[in-house]
C-alpha atoms as a PDB file:
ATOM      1  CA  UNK A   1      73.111 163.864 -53.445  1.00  0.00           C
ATOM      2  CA  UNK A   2      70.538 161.635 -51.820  1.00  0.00           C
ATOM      3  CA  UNK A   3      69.770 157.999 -53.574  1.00  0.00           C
ATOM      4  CA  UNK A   4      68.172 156.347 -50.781  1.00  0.00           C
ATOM      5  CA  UNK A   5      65.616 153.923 -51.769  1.00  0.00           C
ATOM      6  CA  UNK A   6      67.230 154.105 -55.112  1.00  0.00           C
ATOM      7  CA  UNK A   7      67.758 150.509 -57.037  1.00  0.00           C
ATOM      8  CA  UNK A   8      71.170 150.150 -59.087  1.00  0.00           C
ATOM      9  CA  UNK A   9      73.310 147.906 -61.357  1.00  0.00           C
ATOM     10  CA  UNK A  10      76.617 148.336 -62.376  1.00  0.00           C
ATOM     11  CA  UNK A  11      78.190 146.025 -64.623  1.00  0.00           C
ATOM     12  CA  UNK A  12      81.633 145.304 -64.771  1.00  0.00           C
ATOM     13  CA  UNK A  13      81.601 146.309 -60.888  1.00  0.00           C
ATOM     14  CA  UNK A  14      83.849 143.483 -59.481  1.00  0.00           C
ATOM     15  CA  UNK A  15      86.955 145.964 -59.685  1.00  0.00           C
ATOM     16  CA  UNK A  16      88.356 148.723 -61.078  1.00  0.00           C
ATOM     17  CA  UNK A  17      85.732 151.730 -61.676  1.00  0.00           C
ATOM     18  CA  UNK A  18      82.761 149.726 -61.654  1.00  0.00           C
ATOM     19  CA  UNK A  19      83.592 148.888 -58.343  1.00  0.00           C
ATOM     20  CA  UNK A  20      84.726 152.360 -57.500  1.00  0.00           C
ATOM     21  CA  UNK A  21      80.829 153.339 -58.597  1.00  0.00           C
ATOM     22  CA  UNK A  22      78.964 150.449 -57.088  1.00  0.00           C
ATOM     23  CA  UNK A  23      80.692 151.532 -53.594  1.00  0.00           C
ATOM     24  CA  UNK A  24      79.881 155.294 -54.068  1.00  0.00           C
ATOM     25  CA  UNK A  25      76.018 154.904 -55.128  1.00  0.00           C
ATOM     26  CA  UNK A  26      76.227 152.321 -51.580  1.00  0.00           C
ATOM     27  CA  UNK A  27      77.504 155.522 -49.716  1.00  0.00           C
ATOM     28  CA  UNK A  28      74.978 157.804 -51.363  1.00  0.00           C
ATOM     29  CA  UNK A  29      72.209 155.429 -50.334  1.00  0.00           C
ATOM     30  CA  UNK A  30      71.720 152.942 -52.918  1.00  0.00           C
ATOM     31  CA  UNK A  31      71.157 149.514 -52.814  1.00  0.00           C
ATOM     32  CA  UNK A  32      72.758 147.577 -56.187  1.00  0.00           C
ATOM     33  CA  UNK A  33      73.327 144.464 -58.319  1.00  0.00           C
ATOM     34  CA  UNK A  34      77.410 144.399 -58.341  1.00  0.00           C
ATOM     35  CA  UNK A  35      77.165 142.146 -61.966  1.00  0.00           C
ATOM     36  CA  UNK A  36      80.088 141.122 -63.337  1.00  0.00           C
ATOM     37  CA  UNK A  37      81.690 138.024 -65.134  1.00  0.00           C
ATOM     38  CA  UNK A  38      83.832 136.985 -62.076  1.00  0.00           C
ATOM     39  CA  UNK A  39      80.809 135.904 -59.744  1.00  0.00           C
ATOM     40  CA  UNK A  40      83.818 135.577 -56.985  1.00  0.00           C
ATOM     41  CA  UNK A  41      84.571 139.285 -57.065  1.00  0.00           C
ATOM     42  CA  UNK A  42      81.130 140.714 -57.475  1.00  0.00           C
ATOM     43  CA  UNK A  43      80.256 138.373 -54.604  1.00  0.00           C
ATOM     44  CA  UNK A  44      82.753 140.318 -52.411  1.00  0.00           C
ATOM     45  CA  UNK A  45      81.880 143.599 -53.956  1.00  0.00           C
ATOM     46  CA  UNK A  46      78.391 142.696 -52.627  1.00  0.00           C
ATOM     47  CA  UNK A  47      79.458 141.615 -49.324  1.00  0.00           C
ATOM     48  CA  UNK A  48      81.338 145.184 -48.867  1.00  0.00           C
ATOM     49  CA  UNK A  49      78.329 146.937 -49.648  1.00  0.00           C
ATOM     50  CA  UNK A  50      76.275 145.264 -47.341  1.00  0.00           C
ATOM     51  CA  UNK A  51      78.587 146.078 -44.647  1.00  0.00           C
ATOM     52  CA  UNK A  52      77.578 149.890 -45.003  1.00  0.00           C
ATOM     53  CA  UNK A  53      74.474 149.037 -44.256  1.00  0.00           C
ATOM     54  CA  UNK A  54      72.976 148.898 -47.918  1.00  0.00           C
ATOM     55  CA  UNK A  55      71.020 145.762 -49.878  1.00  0.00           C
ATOM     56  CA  UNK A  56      73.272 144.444 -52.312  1.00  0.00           C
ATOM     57  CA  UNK A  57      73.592 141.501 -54.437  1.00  0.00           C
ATOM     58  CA  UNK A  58      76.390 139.702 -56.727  1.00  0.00           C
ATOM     59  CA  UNK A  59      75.536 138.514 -60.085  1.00  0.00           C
ATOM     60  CA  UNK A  60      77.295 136.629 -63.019  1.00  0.00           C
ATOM     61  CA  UNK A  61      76.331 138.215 -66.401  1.00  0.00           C
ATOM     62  CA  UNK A  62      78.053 137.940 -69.644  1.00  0.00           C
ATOM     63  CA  UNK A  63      76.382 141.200 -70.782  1.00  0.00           C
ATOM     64  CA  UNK A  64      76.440 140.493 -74.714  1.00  0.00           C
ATOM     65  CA  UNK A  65      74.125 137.197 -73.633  1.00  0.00           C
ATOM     66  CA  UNK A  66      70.600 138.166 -73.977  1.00  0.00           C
ATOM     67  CA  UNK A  67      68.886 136.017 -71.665  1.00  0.00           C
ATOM     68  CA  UNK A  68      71.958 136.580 -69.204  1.00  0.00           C
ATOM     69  CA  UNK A  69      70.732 140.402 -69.141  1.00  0.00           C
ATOM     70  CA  UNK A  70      67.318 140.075 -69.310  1.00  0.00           C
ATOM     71  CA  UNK A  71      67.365 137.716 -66.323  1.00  0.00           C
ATOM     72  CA  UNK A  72      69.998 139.984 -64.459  1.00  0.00           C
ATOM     73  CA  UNK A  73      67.593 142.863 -64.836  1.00  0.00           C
ATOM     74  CA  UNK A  74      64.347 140.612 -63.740  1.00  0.00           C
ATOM     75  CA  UNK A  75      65.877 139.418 -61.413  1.00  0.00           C
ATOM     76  CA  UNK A  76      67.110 143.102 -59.782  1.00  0.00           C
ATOM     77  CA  UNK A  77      63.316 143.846 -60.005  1.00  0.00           C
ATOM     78  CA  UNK A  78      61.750 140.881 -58.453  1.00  0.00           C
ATOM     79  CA  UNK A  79      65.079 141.088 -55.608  1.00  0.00           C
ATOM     80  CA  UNK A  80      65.306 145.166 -55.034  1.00  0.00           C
ATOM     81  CA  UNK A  81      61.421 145.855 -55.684  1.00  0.00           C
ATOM     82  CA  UNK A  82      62.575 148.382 -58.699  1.00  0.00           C
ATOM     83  CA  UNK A  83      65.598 149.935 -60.986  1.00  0.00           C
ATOM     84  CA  UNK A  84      66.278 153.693 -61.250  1.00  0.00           C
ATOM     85  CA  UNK A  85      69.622 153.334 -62.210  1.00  0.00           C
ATOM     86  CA  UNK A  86      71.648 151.402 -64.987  1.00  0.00           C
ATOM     87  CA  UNK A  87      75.391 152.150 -65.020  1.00  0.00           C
ATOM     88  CA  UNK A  88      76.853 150.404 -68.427  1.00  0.00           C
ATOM     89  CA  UNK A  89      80.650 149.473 -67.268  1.00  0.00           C
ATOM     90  CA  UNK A  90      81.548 146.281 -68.326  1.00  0.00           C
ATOM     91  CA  UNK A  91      84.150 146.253 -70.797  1.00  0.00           C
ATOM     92  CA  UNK A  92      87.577 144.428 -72.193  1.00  0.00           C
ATOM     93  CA  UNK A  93      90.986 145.205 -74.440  1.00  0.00           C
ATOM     94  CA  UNK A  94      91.680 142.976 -76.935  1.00  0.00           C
ATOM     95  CA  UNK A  95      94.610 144.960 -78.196  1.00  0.00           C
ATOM     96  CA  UNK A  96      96.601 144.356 -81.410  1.00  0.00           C
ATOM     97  CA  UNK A  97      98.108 146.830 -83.834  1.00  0.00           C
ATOM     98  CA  UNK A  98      95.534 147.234 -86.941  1.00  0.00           C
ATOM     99  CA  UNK A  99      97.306 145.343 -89.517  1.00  0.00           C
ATOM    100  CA  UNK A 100      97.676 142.429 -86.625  1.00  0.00           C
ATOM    101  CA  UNK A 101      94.094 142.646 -84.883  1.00  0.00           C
ATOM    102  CA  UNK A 102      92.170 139.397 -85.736  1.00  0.00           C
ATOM    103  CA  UNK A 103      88.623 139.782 -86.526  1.00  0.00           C
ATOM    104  CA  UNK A 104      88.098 137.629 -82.968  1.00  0.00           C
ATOM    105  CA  UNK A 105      89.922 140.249 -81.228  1.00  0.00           C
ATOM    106  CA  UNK A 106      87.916 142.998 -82.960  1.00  0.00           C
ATOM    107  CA  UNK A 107      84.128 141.051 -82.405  1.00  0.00           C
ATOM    108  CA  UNK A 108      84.881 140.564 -78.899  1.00  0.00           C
ATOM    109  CA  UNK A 109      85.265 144.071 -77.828  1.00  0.00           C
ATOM    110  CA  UNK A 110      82.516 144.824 -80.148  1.00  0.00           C
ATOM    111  CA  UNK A 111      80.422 142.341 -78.657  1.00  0.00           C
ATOM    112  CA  UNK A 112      81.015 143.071 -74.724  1.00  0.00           C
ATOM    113  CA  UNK A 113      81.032 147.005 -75.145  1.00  0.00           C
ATOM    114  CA  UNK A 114      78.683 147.688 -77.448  1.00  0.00           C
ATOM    115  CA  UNK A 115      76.686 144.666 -77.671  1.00  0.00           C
ATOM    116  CA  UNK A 116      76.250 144.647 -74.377  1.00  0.00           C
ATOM    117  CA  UNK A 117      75.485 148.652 -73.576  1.00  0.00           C
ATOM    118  CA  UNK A 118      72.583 147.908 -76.182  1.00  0.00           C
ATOM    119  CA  UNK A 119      71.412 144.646 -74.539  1.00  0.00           C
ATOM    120  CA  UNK A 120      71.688 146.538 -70.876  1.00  0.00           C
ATOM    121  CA  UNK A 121      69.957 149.712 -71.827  1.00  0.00           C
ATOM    122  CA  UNK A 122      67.177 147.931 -73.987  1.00  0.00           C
ATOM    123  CA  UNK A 123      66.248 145.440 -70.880  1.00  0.00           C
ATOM    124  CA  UNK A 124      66.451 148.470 -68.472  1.00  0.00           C
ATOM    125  CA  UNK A 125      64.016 150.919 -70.448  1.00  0.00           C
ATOM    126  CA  UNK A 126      61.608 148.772 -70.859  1.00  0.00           C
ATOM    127  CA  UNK A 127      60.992 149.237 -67.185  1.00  0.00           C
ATOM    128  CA  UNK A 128      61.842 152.692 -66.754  1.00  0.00           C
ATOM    129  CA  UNK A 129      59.409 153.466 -69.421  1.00  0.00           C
ATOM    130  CA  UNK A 130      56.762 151.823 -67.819  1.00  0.00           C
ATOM    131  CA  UNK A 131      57.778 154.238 -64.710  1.00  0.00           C
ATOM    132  CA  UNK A 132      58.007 156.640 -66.693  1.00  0.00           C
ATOM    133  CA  UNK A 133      61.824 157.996 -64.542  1.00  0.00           C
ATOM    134  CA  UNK A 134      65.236 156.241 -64.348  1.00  0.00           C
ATOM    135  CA  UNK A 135      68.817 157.452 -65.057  1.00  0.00           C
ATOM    136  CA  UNK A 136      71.142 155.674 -67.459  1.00  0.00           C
ATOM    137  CA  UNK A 137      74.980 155.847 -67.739  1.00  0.00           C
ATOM    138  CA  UNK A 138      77.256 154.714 -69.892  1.00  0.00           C
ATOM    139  CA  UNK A 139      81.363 154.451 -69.401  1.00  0.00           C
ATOM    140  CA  UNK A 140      82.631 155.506 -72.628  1.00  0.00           C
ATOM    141  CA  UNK A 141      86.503 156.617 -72.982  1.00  0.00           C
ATOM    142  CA  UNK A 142      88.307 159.625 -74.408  1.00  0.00           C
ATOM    143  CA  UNK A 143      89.597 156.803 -76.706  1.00  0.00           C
ATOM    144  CA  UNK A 144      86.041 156.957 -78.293  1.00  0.00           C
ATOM    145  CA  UNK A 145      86.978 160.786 -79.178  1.00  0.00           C
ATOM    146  CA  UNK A 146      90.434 160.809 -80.078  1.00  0.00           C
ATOM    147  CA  UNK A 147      91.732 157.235 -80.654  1.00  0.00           C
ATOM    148  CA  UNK A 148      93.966 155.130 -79.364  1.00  0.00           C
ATOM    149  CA  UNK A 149      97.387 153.675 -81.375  1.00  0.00           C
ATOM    150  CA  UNK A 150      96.767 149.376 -81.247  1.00  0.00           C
ATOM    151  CA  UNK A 151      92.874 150.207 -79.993  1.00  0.00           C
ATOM    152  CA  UNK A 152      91.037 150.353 -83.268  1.00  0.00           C
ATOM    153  CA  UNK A 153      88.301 148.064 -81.365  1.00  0.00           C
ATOM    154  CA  UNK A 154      88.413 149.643 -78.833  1.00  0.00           C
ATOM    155  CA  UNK A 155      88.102 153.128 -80.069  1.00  0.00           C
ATOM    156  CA  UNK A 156      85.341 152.084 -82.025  1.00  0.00           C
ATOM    157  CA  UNK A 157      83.099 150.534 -79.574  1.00  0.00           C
ATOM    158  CA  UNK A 158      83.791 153.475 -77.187  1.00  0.00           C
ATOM    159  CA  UNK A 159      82.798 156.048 -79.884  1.00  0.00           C
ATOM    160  CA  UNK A 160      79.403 154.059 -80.494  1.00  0.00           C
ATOM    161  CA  UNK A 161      78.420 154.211 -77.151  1.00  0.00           C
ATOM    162  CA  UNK A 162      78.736 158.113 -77.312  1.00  0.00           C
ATOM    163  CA  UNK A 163      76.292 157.302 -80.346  1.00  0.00           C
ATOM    164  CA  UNK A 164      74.326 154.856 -79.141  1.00  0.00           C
ATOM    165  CA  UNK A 165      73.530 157.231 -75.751  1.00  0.00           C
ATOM    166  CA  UNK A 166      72.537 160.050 -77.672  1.00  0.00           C
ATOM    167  CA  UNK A 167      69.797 157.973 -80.049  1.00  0.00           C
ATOM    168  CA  UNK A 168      68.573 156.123 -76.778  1.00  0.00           C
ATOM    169  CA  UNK A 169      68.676 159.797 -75.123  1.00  0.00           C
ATOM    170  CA  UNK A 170      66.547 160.995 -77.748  1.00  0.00           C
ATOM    171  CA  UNK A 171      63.710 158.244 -77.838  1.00  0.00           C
ATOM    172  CA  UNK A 172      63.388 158.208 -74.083  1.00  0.00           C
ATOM    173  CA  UNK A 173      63.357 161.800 -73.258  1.00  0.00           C
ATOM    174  CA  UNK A 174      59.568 162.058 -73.198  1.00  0.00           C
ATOM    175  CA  UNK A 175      59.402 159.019 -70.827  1.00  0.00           C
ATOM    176  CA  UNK A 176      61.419 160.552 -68.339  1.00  0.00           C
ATOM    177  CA  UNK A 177      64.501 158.361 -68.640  1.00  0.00           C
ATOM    178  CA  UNK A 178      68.230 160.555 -69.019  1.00  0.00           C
ATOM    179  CA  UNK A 179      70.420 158.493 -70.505  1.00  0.00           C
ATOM    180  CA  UNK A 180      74.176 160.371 -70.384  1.00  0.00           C
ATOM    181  CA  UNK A 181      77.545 158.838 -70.563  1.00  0.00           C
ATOM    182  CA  UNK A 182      81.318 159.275 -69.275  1.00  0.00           C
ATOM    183  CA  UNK A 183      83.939 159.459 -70.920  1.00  0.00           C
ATOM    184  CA  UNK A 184      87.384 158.610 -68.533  1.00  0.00           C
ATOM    185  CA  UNK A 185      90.703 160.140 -69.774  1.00  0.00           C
ATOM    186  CA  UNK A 186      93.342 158.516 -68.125  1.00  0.00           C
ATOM    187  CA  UNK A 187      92.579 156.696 -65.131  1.00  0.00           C
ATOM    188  CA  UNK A 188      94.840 154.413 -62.494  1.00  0.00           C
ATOM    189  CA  UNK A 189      93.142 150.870 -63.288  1.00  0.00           C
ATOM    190  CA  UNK A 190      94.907 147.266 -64.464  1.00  0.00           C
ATOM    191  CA  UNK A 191      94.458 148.380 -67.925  1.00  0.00           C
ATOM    192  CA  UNK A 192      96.879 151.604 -67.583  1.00  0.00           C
ATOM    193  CA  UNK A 193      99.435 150.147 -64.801  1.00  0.00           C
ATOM    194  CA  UNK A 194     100.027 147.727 -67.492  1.00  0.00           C
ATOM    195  CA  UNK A 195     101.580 150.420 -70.131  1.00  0.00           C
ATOM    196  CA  UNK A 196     105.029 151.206 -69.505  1.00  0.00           C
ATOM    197  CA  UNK A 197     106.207 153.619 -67.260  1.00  0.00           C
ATOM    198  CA  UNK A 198     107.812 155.707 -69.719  1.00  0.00           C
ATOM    199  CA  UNK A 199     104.696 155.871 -71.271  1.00  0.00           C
ATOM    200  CA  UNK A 200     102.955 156.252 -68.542  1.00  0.00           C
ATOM    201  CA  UNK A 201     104.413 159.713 -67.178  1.00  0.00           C
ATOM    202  CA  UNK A 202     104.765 160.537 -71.155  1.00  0.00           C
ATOM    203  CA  UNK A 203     100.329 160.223 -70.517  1.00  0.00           C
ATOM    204  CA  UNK A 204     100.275 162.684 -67.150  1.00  0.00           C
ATOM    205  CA  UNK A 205     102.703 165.316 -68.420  1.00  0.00           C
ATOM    206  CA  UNK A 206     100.106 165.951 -70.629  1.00  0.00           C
ATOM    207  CA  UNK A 207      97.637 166.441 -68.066  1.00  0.00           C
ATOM    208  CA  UNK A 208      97.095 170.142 -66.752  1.00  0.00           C
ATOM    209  CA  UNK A 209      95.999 168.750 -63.841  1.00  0.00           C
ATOM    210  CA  UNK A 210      99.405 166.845 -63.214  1.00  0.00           C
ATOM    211  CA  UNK A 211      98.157 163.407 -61.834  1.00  0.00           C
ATOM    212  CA  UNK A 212      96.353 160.315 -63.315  1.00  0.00           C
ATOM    213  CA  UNK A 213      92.862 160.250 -62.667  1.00  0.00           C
ATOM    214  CA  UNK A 214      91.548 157.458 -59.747  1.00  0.00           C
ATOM    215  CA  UNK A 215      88.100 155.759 -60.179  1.00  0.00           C
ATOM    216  CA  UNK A 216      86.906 157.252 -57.720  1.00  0.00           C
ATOM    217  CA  UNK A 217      86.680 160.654 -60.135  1.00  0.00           C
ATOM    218  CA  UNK A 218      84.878 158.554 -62.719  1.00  0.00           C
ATOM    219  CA  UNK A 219      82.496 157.355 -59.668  1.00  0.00           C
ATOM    220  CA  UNK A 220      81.525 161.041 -58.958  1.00  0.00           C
ATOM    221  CA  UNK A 221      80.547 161.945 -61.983  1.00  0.00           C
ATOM    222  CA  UNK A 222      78.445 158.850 -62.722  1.00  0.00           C
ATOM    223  CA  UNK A 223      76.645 159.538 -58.788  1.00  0.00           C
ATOM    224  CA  UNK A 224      76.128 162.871 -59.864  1.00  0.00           C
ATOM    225  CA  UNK A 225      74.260 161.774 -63.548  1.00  0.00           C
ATOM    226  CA  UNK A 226      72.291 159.298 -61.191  1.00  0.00           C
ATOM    227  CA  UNK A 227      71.209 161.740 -58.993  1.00  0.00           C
ATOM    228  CA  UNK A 228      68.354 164.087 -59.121  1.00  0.00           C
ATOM    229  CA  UNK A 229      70.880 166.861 -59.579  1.00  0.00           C
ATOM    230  CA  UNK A 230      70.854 165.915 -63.484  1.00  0.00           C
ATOM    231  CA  UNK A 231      67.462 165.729 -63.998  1.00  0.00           C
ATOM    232  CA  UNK A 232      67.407 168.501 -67.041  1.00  0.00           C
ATOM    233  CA  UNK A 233      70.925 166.486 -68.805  1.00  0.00           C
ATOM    234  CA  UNK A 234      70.339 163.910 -71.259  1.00  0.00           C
ATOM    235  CA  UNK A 235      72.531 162.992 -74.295  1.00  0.00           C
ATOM    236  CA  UNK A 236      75.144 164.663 -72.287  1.00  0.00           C
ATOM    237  CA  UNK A 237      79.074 163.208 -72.618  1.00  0.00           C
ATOM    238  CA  UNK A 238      80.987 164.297 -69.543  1.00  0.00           C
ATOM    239  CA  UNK A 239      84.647 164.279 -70.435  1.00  0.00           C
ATOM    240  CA  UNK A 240      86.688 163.354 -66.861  1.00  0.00           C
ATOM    241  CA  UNK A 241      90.151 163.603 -68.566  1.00  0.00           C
ATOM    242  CA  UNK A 242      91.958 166.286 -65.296  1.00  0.00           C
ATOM    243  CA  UNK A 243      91.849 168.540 -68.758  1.00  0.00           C
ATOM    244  CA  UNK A 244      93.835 166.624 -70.850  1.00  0.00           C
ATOM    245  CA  UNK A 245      92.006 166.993 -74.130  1.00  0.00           C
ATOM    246  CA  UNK A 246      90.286 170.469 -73.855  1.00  0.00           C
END
């Protein structure tokens, strides 16, 4: 899978998975925008990249800020000369049990995950329309499918990004823009080393596969719905669970 002279950005790309996919569009010949809240990390992020020999940049975006997204994506353009690739990662926990959460907890997930896809996607096809190509992806969760105990945010804002990519799939289709999404089962990031370890092996007993996923599965899948290899998918959810909820 070739991307070279392909533009990126990946939000949420200063660790974790959205670093993970910044790196592996960077060794698949992409140059990207590593955006991300922390301007420290996405600066290093950056820094990494360039040392394979790709362009890359680090920017600061709150991604449910408006002009914070439509300058990130401007900005990308006027930098990189172009975007063919958005990859929506950004996203936080705000976890409480439901009769606990406080509406704060609730509109700030709400607000970064699916706030933010929209703002992302909506500043991104207005130039991919123009082109009339580009390749969307969104980082849902299996959480968005089957729910997660003390993640009723969460859940929700995962599940409306599975319906918020198949609308956007839908009215950009004849413009030649795919717009797909992921959704991770469970995956070796802060978020999961921070569950118990009971827990945790309770999680990957359940998994045919036997192990925890790694970003770096999430990362191939999301290259792979870049690529030109998925030009005929759109409205698609890829499930990268290792088979855990087939």
């Amino acid at each position: 899978m070739d991307l070279t002279g392909k533009i990126a950005i990946v939000t949420g790309a200063a660790k974790g998975i959205g670093r993970e996919i910044a790196f592996l569009l960077a060794k698949h010949g992409a140059d990207v925008t590593v955006a991300d809240l922390d301007q420290e990390g996405a600066d290093a992020v950056a820094e990494e990249i360039r040392s394979l020999g790709r362009r890359s940049r680090g920017v600061q975006v709150n991604v449910a800020n408006r002009p914070e997204v439509t300058a990130m994506v401007r900005d990308t353009i006027e930098h990189f000369g172009d975007l063919d690739i958005l990859v929506n990662n950004a996203g936080i926990t705000r976890d409480a049990m439901l009769h606990k959460m406080t509406e704060e907890q609730f509109d700030e997930v709400i607000a970064v995950h699916m706030k933010g896809t929209f703002l992302c996607m909506q500043a991104a096809a207005i130039h991919m329309r123009e082109k009339r190509k580009g390749k969307i992806v969104n980082i849902s969760s299996i959480a968005g499918k089957v729910g997660n105990i003390g993640q009723v945010n969460y859940s929700g804002a995962k599940a409306g990004i599975v319906g918020m990519t198949k609308a956007a799939a839908k009215e950009l289709a004849k413009y030649g823009v795919c717009v797909n999404a992921v959704q991770p089962g469970f995956i070796d990031t802060d978020m999961t080393r921070a569950v118990p370890e009971k827990v945790r092996q309770i999680k990957i007993a359940e998994i045919p596969m036997e192990r925890i996923g790694v970003p770096l599965d999430i990362a191939k899948a999301v290259v792979f719905l870049s690529s030109d290899y998925s030009d005929y998918m759109t409205g698609t959810v890829l499930e990268v669970t290792g088979g855990r909820y087939m």
